[in-house]
Protein backbone atom coordinates (compact mmCIF):
# COMPACT_ATOMS: atom_id res chain seq x y z
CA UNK A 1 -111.17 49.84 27.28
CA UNK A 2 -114.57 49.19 27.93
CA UNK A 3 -117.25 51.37 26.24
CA UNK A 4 -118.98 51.47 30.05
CA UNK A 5 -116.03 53.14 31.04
CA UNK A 6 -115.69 54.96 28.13
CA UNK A 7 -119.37 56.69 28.75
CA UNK A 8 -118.53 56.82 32.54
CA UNK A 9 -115.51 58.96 32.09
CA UNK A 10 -117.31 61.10 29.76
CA UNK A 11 -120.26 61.43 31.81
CA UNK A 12 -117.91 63.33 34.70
CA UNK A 13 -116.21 65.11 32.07
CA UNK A 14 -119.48 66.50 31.17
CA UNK A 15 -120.76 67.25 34.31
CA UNK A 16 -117.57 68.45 35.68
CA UNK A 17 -116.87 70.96 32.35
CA UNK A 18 -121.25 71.70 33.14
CA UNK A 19 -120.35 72.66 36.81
CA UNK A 20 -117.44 74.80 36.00
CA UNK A 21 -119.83 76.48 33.44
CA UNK A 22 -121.90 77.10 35.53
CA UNK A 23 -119.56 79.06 37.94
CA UNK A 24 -119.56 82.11 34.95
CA UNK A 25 -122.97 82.97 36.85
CA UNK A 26 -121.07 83.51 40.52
CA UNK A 27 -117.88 84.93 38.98
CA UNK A 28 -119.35 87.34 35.83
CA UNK A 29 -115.95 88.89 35.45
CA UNK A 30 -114.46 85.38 34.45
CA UNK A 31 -116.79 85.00 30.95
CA UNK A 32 -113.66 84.41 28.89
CA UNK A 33 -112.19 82.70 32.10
CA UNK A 34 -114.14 79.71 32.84
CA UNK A 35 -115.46 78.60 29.27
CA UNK A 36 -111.60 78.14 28.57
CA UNK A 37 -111.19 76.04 31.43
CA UNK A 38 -114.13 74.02 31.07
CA UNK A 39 -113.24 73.36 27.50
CA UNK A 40 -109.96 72.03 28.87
CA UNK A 41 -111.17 69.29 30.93
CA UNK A 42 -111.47 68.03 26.75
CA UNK A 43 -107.74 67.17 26.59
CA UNK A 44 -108.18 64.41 28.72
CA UNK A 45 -111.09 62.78 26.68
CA UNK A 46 -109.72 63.25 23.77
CA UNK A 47 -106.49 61.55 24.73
CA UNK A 48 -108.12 58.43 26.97
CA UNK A 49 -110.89 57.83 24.45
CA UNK A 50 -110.64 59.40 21.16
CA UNK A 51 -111.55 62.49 19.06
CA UNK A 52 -115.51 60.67 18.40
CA UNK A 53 -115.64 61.13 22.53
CA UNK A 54 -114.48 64.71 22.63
CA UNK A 55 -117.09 66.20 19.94
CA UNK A 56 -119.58 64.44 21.95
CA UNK A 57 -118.66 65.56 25.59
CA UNK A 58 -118.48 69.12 23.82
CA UNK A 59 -122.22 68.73 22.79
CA UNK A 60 -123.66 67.51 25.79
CA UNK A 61 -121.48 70.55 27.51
CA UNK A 62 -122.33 72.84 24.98
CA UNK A 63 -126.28 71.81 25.37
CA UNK A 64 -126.24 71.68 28.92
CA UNK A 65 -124.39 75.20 29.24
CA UNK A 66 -127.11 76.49 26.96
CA UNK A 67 -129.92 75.50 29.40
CA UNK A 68 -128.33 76.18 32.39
CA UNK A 69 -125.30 78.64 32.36
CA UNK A 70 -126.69 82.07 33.90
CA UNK A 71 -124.26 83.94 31.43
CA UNK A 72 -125.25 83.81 28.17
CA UNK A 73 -122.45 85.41 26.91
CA UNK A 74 -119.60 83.02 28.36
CA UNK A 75 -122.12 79.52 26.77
CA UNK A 76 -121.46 81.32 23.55
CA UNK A 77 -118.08 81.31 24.04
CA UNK A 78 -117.81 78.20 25.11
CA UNK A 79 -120.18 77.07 22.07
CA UNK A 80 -118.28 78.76 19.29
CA UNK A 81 -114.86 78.23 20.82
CA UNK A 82 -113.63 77.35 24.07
CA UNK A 83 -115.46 74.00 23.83
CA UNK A 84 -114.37 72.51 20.71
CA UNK A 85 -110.73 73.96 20.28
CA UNK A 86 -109.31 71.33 22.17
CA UNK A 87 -110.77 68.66 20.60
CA UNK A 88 -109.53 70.09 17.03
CA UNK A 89 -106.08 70.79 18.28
CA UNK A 90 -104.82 67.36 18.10
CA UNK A 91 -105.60 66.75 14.21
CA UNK A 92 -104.82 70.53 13.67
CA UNK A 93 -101.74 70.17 15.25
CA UNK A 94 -101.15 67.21 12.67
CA UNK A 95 -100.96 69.96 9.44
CA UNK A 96 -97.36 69.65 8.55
CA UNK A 97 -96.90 73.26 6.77
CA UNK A 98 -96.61 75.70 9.92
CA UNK A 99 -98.04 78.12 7.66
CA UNK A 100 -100.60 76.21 6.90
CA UNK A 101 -101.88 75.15 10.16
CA UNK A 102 -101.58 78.82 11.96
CA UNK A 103 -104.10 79.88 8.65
CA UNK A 104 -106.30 77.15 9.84
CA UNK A 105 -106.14 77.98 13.70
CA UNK A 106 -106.46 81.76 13.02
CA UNK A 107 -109.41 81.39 10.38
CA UNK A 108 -111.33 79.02 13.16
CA UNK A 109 -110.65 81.67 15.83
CA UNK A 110 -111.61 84.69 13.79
CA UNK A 111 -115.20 83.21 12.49
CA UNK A 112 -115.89 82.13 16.09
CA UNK A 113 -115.15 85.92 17.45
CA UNK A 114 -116.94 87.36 14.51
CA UNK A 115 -119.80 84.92 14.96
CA UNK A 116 -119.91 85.48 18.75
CA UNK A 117 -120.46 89.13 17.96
CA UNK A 118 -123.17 88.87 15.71
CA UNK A 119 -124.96 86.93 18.17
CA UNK A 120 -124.13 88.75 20.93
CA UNK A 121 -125.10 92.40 19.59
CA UNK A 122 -128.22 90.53 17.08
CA UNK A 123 -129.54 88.13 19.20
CA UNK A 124 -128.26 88.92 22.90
CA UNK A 125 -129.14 92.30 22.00
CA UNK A 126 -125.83 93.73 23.65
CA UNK A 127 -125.83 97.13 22.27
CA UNK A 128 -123.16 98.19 20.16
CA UNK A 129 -122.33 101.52 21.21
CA UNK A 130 -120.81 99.86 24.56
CA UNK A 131 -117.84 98.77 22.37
CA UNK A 132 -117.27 102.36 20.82
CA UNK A 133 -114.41 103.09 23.26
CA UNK A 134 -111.91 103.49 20.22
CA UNK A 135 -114.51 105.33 17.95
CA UNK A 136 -115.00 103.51 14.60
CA UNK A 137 -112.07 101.29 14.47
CA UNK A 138 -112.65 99.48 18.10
CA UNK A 139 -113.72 96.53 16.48
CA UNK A 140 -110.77 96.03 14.42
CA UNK A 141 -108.60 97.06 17.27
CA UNK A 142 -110.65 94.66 19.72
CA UNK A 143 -109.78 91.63 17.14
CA UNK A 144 -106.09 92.35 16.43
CA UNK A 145 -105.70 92.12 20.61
CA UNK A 146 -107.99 89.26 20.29
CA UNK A 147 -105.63 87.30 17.91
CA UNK A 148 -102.80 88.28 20.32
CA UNK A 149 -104.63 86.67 22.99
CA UNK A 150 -105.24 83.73 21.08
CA UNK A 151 -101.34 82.93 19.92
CA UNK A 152 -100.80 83.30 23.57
CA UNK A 153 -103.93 81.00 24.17
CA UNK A 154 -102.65 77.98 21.68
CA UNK A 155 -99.27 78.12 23.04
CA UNK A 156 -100.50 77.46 26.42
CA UNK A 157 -102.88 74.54 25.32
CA UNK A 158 -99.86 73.06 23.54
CA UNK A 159 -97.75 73.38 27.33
CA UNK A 160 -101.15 72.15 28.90
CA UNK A 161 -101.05 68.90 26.66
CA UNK A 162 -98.10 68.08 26.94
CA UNK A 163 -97.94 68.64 30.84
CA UNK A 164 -101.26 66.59 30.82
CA UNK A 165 -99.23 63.35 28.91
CA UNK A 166 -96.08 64.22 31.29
CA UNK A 167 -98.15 64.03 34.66
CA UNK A 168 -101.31 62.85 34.31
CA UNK A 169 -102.05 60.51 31.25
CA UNK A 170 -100.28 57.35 32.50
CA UNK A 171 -102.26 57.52 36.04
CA UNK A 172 -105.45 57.99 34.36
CA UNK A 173 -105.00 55.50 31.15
CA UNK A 174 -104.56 53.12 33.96
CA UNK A 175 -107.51 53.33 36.02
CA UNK A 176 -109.88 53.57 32.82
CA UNK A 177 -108.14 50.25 32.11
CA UNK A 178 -108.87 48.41 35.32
């Protein structure tokens, strides 16, 4: 493939994943929503031109979202997560030992969601008492449904992969190649 249409394709993955981004600021309710299906677009770059291509798309989304995404809160998530999790799946999904590779998805998950707090409550200045629902253990309880979420959240990126290579990666494989 040629690297023209190698930066092309990129180039409306980016802008596409920056548009959807940018929808967080219309639909506030969505700020777990949309980063996750912005980072998605991902899949396909990473499987029509390469891992090198999918950590760079995730940048210039990750920049752009940064600058331009009204909600702060959902560009965090799609910094510290929902952008580059698709990209790692594929050579995470390469760990033989299952045990192995579910420490290695959980441990990424858990620093981003501890990470995304700090900056949230530090540096967003969210205040903290709007999370004491559950008194002193909301945190804790807030993660342990988190993780939940997030089994439920790899399973369906493994469904959306392979429905992607089912459906859609011939079709597109062979206009990048014309």
């Amino acid at each position: 493939m040629k690297i023209s249409m190698k930066v092309a394709f990129c180039g409306v993955m980016t802008a596409l994943s920056a548009v959807i981004m940018f929808l967080s600021g219309l639909v506030p309710v969505a700020t777990l929503a949309i980063p996750a299906i912005a980072g998605c677009l991902l899949i396909s770059v990473v499987a029509e031109v390469g891992l090198g291509w999918g950590f760079g798309v995730y940048g210039a989304c990750s920049l752009l979202s940064l600058l331009l995404v009204p909600d702060r809160e959902a560009a965090l998530f799609y910094v510290l997560f929902f952008g580059y999790y698709p990209v790692l799946f594929a050579p995470l999904s390469r760990v033989r030992n299952r045990f192995l590779r579910g420490l290695a998805k959980f441990s990424i998950f858990n620093a981003a969601v501890v990470l995304e707090a700090l900056i949230a409550f530090f540096g967003l200045g969210i205040p903290l008492e709007t999370i004491n629902f559950l008194g002193k253990f909301t945190p804790l309880v807030l993660l342990a449904f988190g993780n939940l979420v997030f089994l439920l959240y790899d399973h369906a990126m493994d469904g959306l992969i392979a429905q992607y290579f089912y459906r859609l990666h011939s079709r597109i494989s062979r206009v990048l190649r014309m």
